[in-house]
C-alpha atoms as a PDB file:
ATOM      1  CA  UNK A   1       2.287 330.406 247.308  1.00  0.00           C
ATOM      2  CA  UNK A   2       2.948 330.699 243.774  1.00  0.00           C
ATOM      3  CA  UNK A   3       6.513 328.312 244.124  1.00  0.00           C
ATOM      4  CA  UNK A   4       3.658 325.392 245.668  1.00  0.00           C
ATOM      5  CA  UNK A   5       1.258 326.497 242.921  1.00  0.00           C
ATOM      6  CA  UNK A   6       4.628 325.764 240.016  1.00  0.00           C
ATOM      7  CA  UNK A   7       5.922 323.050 241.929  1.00  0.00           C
ATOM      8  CA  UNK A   8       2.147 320.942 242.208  1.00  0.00           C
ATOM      9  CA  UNK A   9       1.647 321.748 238.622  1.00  0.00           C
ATOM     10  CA  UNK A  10       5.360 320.651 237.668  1.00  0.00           C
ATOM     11  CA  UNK A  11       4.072 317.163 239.512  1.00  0.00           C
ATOM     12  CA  UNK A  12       1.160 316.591 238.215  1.00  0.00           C
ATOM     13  CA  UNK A  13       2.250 316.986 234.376  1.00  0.00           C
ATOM     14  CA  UNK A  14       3.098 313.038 234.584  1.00  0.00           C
ATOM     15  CA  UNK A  15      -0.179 312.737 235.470  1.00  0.00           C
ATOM     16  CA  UNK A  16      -2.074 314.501 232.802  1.00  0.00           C
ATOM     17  CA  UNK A  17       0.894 314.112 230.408  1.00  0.00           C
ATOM     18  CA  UNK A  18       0.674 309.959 229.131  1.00  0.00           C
ATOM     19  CA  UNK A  19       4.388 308.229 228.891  1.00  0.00           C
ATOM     20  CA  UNK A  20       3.469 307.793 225.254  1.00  0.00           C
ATOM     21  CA  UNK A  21       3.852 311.445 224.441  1.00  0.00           C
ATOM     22  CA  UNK A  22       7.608 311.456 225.584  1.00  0.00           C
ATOM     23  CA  UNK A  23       8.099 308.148 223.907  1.00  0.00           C
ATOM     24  CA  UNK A  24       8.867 309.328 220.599  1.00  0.00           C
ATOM     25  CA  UNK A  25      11.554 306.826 219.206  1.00  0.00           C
ATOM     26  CA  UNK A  26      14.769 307.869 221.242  1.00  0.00           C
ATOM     27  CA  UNK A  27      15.698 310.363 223.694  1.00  0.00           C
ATOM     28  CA  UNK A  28      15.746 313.592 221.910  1.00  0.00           C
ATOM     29  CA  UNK A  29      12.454 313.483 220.397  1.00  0.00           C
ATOM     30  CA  UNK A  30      10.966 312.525 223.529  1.00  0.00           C
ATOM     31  CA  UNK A  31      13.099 315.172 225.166  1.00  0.00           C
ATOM     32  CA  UNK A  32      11.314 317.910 222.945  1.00  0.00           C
ATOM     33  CA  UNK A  33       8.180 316.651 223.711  1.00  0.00           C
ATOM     34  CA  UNK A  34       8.231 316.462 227.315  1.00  0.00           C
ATOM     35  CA  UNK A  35       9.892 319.836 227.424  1.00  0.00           C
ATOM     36  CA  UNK A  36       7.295 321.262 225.384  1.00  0.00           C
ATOM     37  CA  UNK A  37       4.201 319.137 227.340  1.00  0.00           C
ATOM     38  CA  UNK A  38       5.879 320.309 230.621  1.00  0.00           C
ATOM     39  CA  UNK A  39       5.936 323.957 229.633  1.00  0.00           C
ATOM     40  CA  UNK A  40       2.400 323.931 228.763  1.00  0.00           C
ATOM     41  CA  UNK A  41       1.648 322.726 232.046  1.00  0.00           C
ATOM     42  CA  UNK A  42       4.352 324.087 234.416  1.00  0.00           C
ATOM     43  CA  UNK A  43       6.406 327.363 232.550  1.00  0.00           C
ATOM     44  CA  UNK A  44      10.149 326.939 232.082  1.00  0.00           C
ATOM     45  CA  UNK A  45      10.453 324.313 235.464  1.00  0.00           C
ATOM     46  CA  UNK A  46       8.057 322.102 234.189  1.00  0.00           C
ATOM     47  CA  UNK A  47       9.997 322.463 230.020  1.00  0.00           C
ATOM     48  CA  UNK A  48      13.227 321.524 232.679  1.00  0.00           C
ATOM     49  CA  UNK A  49      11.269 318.692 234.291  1.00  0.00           C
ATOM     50  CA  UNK A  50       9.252 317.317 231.453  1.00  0.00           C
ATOM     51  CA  UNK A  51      12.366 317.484 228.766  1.00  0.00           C
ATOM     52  CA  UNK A  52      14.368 315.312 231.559  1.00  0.00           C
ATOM     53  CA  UNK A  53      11.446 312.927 232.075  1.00  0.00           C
ATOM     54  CA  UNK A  54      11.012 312.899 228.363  1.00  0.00           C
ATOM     55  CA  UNK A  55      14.470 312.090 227.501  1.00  0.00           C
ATOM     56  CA  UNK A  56      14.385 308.948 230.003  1.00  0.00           C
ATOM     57  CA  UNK A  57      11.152 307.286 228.722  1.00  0.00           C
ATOM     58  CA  UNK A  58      12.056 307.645 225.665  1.00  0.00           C
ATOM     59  CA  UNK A  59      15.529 306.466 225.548  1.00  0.00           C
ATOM     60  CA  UNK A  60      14.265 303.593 227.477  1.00  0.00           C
ATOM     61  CA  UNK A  61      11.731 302.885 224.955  1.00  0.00           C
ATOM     62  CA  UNK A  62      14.001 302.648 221.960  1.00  0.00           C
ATOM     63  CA  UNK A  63      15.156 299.191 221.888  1.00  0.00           C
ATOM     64  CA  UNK A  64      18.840 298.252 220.906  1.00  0.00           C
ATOM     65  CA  UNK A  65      19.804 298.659 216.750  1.00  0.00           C
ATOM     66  CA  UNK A  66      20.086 294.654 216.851  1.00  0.00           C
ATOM     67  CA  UNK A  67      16.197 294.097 217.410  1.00  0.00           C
ATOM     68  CA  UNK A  68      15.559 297.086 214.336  1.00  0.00           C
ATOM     69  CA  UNK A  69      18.348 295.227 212.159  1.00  0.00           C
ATOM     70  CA  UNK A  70      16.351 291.642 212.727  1.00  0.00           C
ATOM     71  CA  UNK A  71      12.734 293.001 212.449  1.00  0.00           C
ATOM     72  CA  UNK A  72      13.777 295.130 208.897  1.00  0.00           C
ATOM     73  CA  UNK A  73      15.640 291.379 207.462  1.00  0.00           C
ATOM     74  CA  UNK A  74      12.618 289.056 208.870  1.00  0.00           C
ATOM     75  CA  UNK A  75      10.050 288.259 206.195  1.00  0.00           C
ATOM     76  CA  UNK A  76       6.675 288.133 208.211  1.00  0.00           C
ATOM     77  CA  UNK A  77       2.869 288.602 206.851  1.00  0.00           C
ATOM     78  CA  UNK A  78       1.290 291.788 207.055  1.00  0.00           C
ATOM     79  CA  UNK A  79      -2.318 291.488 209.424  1.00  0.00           C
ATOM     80  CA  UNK A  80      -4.455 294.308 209.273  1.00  0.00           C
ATOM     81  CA  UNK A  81      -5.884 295.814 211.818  1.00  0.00           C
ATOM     82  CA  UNK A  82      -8.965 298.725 211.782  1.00  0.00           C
ATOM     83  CA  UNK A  83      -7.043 301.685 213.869  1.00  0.00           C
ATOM     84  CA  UNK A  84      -3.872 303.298 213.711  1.00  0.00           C
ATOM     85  CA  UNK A  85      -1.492 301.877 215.039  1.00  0.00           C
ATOM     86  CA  UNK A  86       0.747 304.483 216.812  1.00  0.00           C
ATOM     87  CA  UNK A  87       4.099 304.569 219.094  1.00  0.00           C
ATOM     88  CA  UNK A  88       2.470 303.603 222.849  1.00  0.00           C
ATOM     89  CA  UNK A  89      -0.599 301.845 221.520  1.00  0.00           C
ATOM     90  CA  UNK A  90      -1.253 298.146 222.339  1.00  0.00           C
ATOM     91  CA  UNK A  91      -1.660 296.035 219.671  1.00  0.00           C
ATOM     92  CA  UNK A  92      -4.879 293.465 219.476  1.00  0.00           C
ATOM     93  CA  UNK A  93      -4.851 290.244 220.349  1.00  0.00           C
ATOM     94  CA  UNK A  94      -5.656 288.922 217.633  1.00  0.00           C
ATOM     95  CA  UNK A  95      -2.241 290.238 215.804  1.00  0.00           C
ATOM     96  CA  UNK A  96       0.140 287.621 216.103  1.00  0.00           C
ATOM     97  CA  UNK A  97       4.066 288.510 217.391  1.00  0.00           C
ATOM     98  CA  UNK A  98       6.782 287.425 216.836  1.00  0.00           C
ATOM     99  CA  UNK A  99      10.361 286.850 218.826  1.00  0.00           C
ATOM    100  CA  UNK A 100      13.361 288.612 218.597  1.00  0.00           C
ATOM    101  CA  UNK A 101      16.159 285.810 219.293  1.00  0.00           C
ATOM    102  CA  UNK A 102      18.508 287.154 222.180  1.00  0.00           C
ATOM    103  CA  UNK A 103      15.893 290.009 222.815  1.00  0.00           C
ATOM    104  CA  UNK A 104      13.060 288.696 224.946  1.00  0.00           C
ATOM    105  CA  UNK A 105      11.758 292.317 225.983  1.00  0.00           C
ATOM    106  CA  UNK A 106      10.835 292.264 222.609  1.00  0.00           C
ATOM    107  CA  UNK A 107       8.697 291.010 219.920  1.00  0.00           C
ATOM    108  CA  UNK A 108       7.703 292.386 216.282  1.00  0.00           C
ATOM    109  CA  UNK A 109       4.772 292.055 213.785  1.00  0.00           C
ATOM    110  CA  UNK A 110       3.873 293.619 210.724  1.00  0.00           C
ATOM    111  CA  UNK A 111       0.651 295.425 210.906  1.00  0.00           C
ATOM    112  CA  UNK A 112      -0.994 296.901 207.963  1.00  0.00           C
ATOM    113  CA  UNK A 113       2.241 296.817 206.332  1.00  0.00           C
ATOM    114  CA  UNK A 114       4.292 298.579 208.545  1.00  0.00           C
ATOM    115  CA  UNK A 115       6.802 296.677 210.896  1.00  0.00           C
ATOM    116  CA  UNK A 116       6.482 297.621 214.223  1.00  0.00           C
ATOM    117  CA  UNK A 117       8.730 296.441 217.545  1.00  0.00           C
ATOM    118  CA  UNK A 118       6.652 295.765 220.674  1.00  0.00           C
ATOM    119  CA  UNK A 119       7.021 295.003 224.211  1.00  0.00           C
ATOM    120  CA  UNK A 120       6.592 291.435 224.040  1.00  0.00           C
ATOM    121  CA  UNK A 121       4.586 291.607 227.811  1.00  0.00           C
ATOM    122  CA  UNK A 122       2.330 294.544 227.084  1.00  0.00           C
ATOM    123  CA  UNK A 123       2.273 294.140 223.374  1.00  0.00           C
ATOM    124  CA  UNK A 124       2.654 297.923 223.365  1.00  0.00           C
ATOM    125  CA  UNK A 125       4.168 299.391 220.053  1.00  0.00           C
ATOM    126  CA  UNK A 126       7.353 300.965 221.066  1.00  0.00           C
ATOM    127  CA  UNK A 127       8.959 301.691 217.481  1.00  0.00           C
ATOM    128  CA  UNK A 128       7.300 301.761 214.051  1.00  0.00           C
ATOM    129  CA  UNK A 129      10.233 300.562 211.945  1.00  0.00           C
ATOM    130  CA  UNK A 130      10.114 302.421 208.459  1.00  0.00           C
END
């Protein structure tokens, strides 16, 4: 009983767990986190499970050092915006974004003068460049 207990618990950590919390610019911050989330939630099998899941969201969330290079040289106006803007957060509409050339996963803005690199469908912030 207690394996089903671990193993539903281990399971539902995605669920109660959001992606953003693994997403941590590159794998091995968002390995630590998961790991860390998942043993919260699920003892050593769920640090196992949530430092794997961690790693792969958040190496898939760290977009190629050509996109960083671009968005650091481009010279773009800062737009300010009310909240925090944070790694996993979607930015407003009414912040413009811009196109990485080559890169159309991709966008960038600068938003309260910090650059940050977006997915250019769900105008989430993966990376804050700094």
């Amino acid at each position: 009983m207690n394996k089903i207990l671990l193993v539903s618990a281990v399971a539902l950590s995605g669920l109660l767990v959001p992606a953003e919390a693994f997403a941590q610019e590159g794998a091995v911050p968002g390995a630590i986190g998961g790991a860390a989330a998942g043993a919260v939630i699920g003892g050593p099998v769920g640090a196992v499970v949530g430092g794997v899941a961690g790693a792969t969201v958040g190496a898939a969330a760290t977009p190629p050092a050509e996109v960083r290079t671009y968005v650091i040289h481009e010279d773009a106006p800062s737009v300010r915006v009310e909240r925090e803007v944070v790694v996993g957060s979607e930015l407003p509409d009414t912040v413009v974004l811009r196109s990485v050339p080559k890169y159309e996963t991709y966008s960038y803005a600068v938003v309260n003068d910090r650059r940050v690199i977006v997915e250019a469908k769900t105008r989430k912030v993966v990376q804050i460049v700094e």
